[in-house]
Protein backbone atom coordinates (compact mmCIF):
# COMPACT_ATOMS: atom_id res chain seq x y z
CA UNK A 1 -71.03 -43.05 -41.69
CA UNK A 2 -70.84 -40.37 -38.91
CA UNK A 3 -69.12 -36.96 -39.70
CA UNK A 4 -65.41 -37.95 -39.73
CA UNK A 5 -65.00 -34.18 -37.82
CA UNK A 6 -66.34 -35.34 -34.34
CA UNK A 7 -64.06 -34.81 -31.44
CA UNK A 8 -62.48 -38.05 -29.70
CA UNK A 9 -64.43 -37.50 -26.47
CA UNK A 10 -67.88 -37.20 -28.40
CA UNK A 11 -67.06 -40.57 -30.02
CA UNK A 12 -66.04 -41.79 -26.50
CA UNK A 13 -69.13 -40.45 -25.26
CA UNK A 14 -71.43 -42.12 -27.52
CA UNK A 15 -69.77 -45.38 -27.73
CA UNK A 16 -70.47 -45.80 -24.29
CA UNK A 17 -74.17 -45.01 -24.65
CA UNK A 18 -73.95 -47.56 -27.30
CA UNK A 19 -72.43 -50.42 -25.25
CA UNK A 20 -75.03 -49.49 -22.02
CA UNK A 21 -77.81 -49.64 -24.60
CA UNK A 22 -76.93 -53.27 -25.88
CA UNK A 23 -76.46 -54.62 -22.39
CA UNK A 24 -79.65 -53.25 -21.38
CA UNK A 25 -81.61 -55.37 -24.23
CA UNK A 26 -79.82 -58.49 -22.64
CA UNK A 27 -79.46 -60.72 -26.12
CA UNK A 28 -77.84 -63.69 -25.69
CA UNK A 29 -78.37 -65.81 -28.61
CA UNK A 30 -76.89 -68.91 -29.34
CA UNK A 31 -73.50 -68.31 -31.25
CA UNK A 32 -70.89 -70.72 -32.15
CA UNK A 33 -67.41 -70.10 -33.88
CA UNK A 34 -68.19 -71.86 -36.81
CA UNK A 35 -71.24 -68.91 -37.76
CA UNK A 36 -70.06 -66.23 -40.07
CA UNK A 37 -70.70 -62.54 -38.52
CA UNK A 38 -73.35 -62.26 -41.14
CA UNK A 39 -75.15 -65.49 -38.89
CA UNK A 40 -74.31 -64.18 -35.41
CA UNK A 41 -75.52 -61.17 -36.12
CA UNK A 42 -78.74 -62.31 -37.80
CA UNK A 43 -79.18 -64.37 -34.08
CA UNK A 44 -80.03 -60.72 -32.47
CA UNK A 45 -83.22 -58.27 -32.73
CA UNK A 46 -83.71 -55.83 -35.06
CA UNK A 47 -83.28 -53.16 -32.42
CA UNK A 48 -79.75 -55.13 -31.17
CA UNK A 49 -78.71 -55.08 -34.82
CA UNK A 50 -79.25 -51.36 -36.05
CA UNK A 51 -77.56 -49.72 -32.28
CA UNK A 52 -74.67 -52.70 -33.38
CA UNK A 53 -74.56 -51.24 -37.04
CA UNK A 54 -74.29 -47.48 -35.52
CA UNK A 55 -71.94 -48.71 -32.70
CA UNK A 56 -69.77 -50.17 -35.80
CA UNK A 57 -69.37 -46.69 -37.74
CA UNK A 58 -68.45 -45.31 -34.21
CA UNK A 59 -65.46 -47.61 -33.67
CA UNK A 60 -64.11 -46.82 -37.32
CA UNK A 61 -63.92 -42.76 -36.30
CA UNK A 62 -62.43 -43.90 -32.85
CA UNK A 63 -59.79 -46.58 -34.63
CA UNK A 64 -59.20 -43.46 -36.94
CA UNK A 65 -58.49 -41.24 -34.04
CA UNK A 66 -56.29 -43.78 -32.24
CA UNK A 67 -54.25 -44.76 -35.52
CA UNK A 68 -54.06 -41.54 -37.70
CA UNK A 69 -52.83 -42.15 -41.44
CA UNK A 70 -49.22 -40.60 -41.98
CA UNK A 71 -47.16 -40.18 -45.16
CA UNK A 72 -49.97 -40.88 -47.51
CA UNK A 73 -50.24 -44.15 -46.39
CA UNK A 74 -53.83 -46.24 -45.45
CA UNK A 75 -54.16 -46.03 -41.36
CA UNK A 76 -54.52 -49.19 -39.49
CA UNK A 77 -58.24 -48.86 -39.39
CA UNK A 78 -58.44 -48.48 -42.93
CA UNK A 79 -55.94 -51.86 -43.68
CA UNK A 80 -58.24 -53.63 -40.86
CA UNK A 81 -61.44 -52.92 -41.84
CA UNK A 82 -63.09 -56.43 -41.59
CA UNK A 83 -61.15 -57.18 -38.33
CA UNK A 84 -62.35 -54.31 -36.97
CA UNK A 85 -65.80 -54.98 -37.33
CA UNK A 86 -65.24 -58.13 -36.11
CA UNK A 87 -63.48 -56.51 -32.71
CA UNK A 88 -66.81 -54.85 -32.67
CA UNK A 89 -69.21 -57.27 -32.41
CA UNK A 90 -66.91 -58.71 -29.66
CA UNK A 91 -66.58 -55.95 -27.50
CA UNK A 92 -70.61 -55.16 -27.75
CA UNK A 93 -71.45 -58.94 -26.64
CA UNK A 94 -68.75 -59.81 -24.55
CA UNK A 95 -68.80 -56.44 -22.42
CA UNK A 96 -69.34 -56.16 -18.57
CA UNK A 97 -70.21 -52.77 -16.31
CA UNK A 98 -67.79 -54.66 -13.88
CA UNK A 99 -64.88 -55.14 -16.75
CA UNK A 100 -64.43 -51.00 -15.80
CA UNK A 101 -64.95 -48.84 -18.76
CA UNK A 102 -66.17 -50.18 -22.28
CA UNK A 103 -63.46 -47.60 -23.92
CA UNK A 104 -60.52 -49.00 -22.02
CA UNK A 105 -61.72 -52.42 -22.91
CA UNK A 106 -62.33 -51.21 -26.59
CA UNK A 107 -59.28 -49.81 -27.45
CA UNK A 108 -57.09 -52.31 -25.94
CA UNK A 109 -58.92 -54.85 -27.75
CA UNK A 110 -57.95 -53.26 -31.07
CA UNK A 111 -54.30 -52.76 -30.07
CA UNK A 112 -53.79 -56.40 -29.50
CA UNK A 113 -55.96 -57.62 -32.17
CA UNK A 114 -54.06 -55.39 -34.70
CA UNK A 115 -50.80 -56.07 -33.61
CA UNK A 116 -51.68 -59.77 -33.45
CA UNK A 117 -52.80 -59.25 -37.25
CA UNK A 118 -49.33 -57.36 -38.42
CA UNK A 119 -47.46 -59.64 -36.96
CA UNK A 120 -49.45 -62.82 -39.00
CA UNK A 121 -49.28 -60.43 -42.32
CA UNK A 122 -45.24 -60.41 -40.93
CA UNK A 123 -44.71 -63.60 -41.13
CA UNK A 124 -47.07 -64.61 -44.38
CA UNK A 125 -44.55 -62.07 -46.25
CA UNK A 126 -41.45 -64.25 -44.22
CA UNK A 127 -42.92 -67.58 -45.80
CA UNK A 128 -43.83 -65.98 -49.00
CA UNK A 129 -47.45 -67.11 -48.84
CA UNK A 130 -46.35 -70.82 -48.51
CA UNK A 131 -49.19 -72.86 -47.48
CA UNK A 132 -48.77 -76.19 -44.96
CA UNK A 133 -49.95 -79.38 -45.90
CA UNK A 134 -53.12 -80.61 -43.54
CA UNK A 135 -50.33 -83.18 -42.27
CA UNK A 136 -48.20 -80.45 -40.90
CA UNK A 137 -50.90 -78.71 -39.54
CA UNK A 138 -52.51 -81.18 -38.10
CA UNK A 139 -48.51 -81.50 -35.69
CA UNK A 140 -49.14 -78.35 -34.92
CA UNK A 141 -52.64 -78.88 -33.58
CA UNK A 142 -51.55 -82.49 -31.91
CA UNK A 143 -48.82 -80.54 -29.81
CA UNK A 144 -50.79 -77.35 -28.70
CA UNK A 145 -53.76 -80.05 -27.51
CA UNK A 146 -50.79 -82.04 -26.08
CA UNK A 147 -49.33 -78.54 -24.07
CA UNK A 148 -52.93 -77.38 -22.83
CA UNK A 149 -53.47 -80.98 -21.21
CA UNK A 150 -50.13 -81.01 -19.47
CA UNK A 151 -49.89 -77.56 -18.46
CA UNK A 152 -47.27 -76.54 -20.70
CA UNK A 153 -46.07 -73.44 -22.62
CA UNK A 154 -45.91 -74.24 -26.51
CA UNK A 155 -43.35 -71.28 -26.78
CA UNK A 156 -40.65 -72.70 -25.00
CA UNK A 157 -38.01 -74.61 -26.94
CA UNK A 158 -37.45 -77.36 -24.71
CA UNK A 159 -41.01 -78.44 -24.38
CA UNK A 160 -40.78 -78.27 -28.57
CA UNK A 161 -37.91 -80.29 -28.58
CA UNK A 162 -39.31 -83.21 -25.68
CA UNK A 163 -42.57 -83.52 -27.73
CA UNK A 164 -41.04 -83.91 -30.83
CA UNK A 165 -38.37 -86.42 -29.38
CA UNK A 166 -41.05 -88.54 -27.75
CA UNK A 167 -43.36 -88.40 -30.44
CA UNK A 168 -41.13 -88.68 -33.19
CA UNK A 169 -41.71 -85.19 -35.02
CA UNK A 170 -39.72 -83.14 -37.14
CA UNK A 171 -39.00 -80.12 -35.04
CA UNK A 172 -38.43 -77.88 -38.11
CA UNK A 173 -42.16 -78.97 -39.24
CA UNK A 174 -43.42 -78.33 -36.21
CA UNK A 175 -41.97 -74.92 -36.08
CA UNK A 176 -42.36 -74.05 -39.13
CA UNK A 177 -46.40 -74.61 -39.07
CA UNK A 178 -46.24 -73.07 -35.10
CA UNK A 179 -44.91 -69.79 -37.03
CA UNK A 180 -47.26 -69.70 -39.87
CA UNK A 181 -50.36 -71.14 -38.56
CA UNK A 182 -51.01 -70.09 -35.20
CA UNK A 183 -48.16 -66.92 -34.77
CA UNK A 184 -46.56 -68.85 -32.22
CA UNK A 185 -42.32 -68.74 -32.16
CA UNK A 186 -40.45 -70.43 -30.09
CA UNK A 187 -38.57 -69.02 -27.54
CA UNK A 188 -34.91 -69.97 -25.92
CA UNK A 189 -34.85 -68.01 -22.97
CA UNK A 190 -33.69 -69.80 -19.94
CA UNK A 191 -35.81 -71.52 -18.02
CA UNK A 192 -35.85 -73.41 -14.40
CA UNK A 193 -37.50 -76.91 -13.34
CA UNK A 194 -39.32 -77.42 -10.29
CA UNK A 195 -41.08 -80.21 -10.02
CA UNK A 196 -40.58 -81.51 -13.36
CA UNK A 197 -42.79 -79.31 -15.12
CA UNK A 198 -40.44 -76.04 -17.29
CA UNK A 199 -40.82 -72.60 -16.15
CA UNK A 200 -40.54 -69.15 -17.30
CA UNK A 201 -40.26 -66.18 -15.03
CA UNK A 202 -43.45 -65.42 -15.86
CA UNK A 203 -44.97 -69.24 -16.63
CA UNK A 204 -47.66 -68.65 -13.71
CA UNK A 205 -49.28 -66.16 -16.32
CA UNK A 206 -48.90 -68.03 -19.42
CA UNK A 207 -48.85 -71.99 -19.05
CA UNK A 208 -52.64 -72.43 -20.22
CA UNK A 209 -52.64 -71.62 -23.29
CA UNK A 210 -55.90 -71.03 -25.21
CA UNK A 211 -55.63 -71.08 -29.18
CA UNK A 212 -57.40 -67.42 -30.70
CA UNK A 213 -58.55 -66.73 -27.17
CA UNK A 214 -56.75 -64.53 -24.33
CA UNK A 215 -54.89 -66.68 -21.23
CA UNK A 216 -56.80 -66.66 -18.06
CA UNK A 217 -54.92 -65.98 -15.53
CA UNK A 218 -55.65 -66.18 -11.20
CA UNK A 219 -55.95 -62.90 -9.31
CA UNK A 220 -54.75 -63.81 -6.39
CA UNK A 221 -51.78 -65.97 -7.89
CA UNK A 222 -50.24 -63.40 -10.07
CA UNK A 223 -50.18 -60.98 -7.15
CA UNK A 224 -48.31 -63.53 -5.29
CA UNK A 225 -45.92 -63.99 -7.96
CA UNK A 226 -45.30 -60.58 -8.56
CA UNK A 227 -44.19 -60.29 -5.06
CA UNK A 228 -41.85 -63.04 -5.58
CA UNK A 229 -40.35 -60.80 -8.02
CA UNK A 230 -40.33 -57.57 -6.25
CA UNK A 231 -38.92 -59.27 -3.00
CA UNK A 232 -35.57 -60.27 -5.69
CA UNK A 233 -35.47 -57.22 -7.06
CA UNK A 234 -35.22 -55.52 -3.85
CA UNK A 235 -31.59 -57.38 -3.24
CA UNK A 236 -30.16 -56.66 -6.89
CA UNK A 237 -27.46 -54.00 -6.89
CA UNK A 238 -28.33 -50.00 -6.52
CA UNK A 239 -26.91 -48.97 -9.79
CA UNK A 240 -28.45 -51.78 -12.22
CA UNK A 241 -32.29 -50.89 -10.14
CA UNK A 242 -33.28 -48.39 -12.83
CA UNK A 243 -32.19 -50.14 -16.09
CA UNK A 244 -33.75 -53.79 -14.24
CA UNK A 245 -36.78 -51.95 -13.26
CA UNK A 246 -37.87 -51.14 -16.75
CA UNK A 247 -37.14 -54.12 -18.15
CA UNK A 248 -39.23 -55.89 -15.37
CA UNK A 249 -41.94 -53.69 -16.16
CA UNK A 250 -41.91 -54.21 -19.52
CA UNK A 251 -42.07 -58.15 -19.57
CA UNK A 252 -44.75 -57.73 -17.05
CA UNK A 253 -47.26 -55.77 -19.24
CA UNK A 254 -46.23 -58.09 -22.06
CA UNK A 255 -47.22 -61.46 -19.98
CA UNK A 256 -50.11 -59.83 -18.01
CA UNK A 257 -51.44 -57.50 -21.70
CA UNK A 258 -52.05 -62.38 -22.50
CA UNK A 259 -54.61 -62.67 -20.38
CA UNK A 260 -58.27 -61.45 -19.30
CA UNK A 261 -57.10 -59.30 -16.44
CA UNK A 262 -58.61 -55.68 -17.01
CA UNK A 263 -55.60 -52.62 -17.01
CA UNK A 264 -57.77 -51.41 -14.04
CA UNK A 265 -56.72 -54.56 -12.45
CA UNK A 266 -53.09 -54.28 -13.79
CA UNK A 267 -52.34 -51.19 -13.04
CA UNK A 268 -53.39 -51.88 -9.43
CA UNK A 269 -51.35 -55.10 -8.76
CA UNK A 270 -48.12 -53.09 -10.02
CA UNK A 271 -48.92 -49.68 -8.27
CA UNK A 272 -46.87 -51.11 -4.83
CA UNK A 273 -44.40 -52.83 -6.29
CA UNK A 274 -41.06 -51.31 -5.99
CA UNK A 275 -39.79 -52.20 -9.55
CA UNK A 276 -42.71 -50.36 -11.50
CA UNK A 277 -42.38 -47.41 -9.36
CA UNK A 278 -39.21 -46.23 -10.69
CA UNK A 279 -39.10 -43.21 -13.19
CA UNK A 280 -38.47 -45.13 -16.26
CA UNK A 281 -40.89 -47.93 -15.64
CA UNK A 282 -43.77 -45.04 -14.97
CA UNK A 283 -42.15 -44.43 -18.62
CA UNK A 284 -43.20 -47.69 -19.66
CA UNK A 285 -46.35 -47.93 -18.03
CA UNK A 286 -47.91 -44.75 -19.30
CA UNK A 287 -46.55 -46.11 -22.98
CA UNK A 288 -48.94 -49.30 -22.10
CA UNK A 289 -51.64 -48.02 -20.89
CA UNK A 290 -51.48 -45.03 -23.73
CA UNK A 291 -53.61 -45.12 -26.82
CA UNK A 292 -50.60 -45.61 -28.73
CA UNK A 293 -47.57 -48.54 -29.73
CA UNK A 294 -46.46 -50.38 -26.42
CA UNK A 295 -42.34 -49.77 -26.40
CA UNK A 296 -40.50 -52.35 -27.24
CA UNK A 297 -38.09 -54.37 -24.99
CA UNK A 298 -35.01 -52.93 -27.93
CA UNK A 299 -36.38 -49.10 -27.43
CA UNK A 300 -36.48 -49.77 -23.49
CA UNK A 301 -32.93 -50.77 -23.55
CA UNK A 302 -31.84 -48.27 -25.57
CA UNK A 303 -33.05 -45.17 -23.00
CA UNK A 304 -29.62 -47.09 -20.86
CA UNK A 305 -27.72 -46.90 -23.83
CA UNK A 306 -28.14 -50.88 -23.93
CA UNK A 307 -29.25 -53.15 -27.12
CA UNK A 308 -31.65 -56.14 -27.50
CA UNK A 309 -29.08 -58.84 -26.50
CA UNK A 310 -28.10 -56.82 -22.93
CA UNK A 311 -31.92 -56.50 -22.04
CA UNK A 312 -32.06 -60.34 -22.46
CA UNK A 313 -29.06 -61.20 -20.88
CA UNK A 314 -29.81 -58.91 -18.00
CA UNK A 315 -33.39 -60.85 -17.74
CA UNK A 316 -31.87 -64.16 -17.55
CA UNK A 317 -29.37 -63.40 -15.06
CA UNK A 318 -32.34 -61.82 -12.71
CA UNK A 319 -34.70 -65.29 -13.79
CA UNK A 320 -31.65 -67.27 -12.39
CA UNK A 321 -31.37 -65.84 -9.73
CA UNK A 322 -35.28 -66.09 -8.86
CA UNK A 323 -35.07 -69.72 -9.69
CA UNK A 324 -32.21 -70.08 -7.09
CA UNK A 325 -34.92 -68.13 -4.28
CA UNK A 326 -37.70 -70.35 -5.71
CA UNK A 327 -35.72 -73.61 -5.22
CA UNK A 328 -34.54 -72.52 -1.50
CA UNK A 329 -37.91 -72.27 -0.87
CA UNK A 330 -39.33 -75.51 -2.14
């Protein structure tokens, strides 16, 4: 292990020499999902392997810096230890000179990946460790194949309730093993219909859903979208702007932080909209693209003296009224 006393910047420094290094030796071995990380890693050269085994001890220190212990209790690198070495082989094989810098792309792989952990150990504490039978599962597995071939969002109640109706499925199954299986909960947020197919004010970003892997989502499309949103915005009242502004910001970073678009690209599709220019949404954005815990929608609120069930409310009434623009349109 390095010396635990190196600054963050010579870790940063380093771990970039690291990542140029592998992508100059241009591996690309065969791997498959169903390898251990013992048998990808075998797939490389000896000289891949001992840069990927220094590039490893790196990351810890860095994961150290960027999650300190407090109270006597183990840091989140410490309670993550195999994921993270998992997050490291990722980033090392999967990086890109044109994905922007590898420590941007780094460190907000580990924030989602160890959020996306927490919130499984969550829910295993919720359910008490209760396993799902293979049948249950195997709902679960039926329905997300179903919602990736027809373009729809497993989250959203409705579409939970339709499959289950025409299929003949227990909803509370299907939940249940959504939950516990694949950290998927349903949502009942409200939702407009064009064409059929159900949409969120957001769905443009999050229809194809992709189990373990981040959504892909178009350029070009959630540009337009966002300036769907912005155009709104720019009609809603003077004195609910600031309070609607965060808000707006906030969901946005939560859709966009779902799929493979880099926080270079992110924070350039925001920078000219008028929403994520006011003061309080800079507020927001600098907690995203921080080092540390992204706000929550609750803490937003609560800078407006507002709780969880105003934020919502307040988000509905502005998707409403986007679905009433959208359907003028059409």
């Amino acid at each position: 292990m390095k010396n635990p006393k190196k600054s963050r910047i010579e870790i940063e420094k380093r771990l970039r020499e690291i990542a140029s290094e592998l992508l100059s030796l241009n591996e690309r071995p065969t791997i498959t999902k169903k390898m251990t990380l013992e048998e990808k890693l075998s797939s490389y050269s000896t000289d891949w392997r001992n840069l990927y085994t220094e590039g490893c001890a790196e990351i810890c220190l860095y994961a150290e810096k960027l999650y300190p212990a407090h109270s006597g209790e183990p840091s989140r690198a410490a309670r993550h230890g195999v994921l993270l070495m998992k997050i490291a082989h990722y980033c090392f094989k999967n990086f890109q000179p044109e994905s922007g810098d590898f420590i941007n792309y780094l460190s907000h792989t580990i924030k989602t990946e160890f959020t996306r952990a927490e919130r499984k150990e969550s829910l295993d504490e919720m359910y008490g460790g209760i396993k799902n039978s293979a049948s249950t599962v195997r709902i679960a597995r039926e329905f997300l194949d179903w919602s990736e071939q027809n373009g729809k969002n497993p989250k959203i109640q409705n579409v939970q309730k339709w499959y289950c109706t025409c299929f003949g499925v227990s909803i509370e199954k299907l939940q249940k093993a959504l939950k516990t299986e694949f950290e998927i909960s349903n949502t009942d947020e409200v939702y407009f219909s064009t064409n059929d197919k159900q949409l969120s004010l957001f769905d443009t970003l999050d229809s194809n859903y992709s189990d373990g892997e981040k959504h892909v989502a178009d350029e070009d499309e959630v540009e337009k979208y966002l300036s769907e949103i912005d155009a709104r915005f720019c009609y809603c009242q003077e004195r609910t702007k600031a309070y609607l502004a965060a808000l707006l910001t906030h969901r946005v970073f939560t859709e966009l932080e779902n799929t493979k678009i880099e926080k270079d690209k992110i924070a350039e599709l925001l920078r000219n909209l008028s929403f994520a220019c006011e003061l309080e949404s800079k507020r927001v954005a600098e907690s995203f693209f921080g080092a540390g815990e992204f706000f929550t929608q609750e803490q937003v609120a609560a800078w407006f003296g507002r709780d969880k069930t105003d934020a919502s409310r307040t988000l509905k009434n502005f998707e409403k009224k986007l679905a009433e623009k959208v359907s003028t349109m059409s």
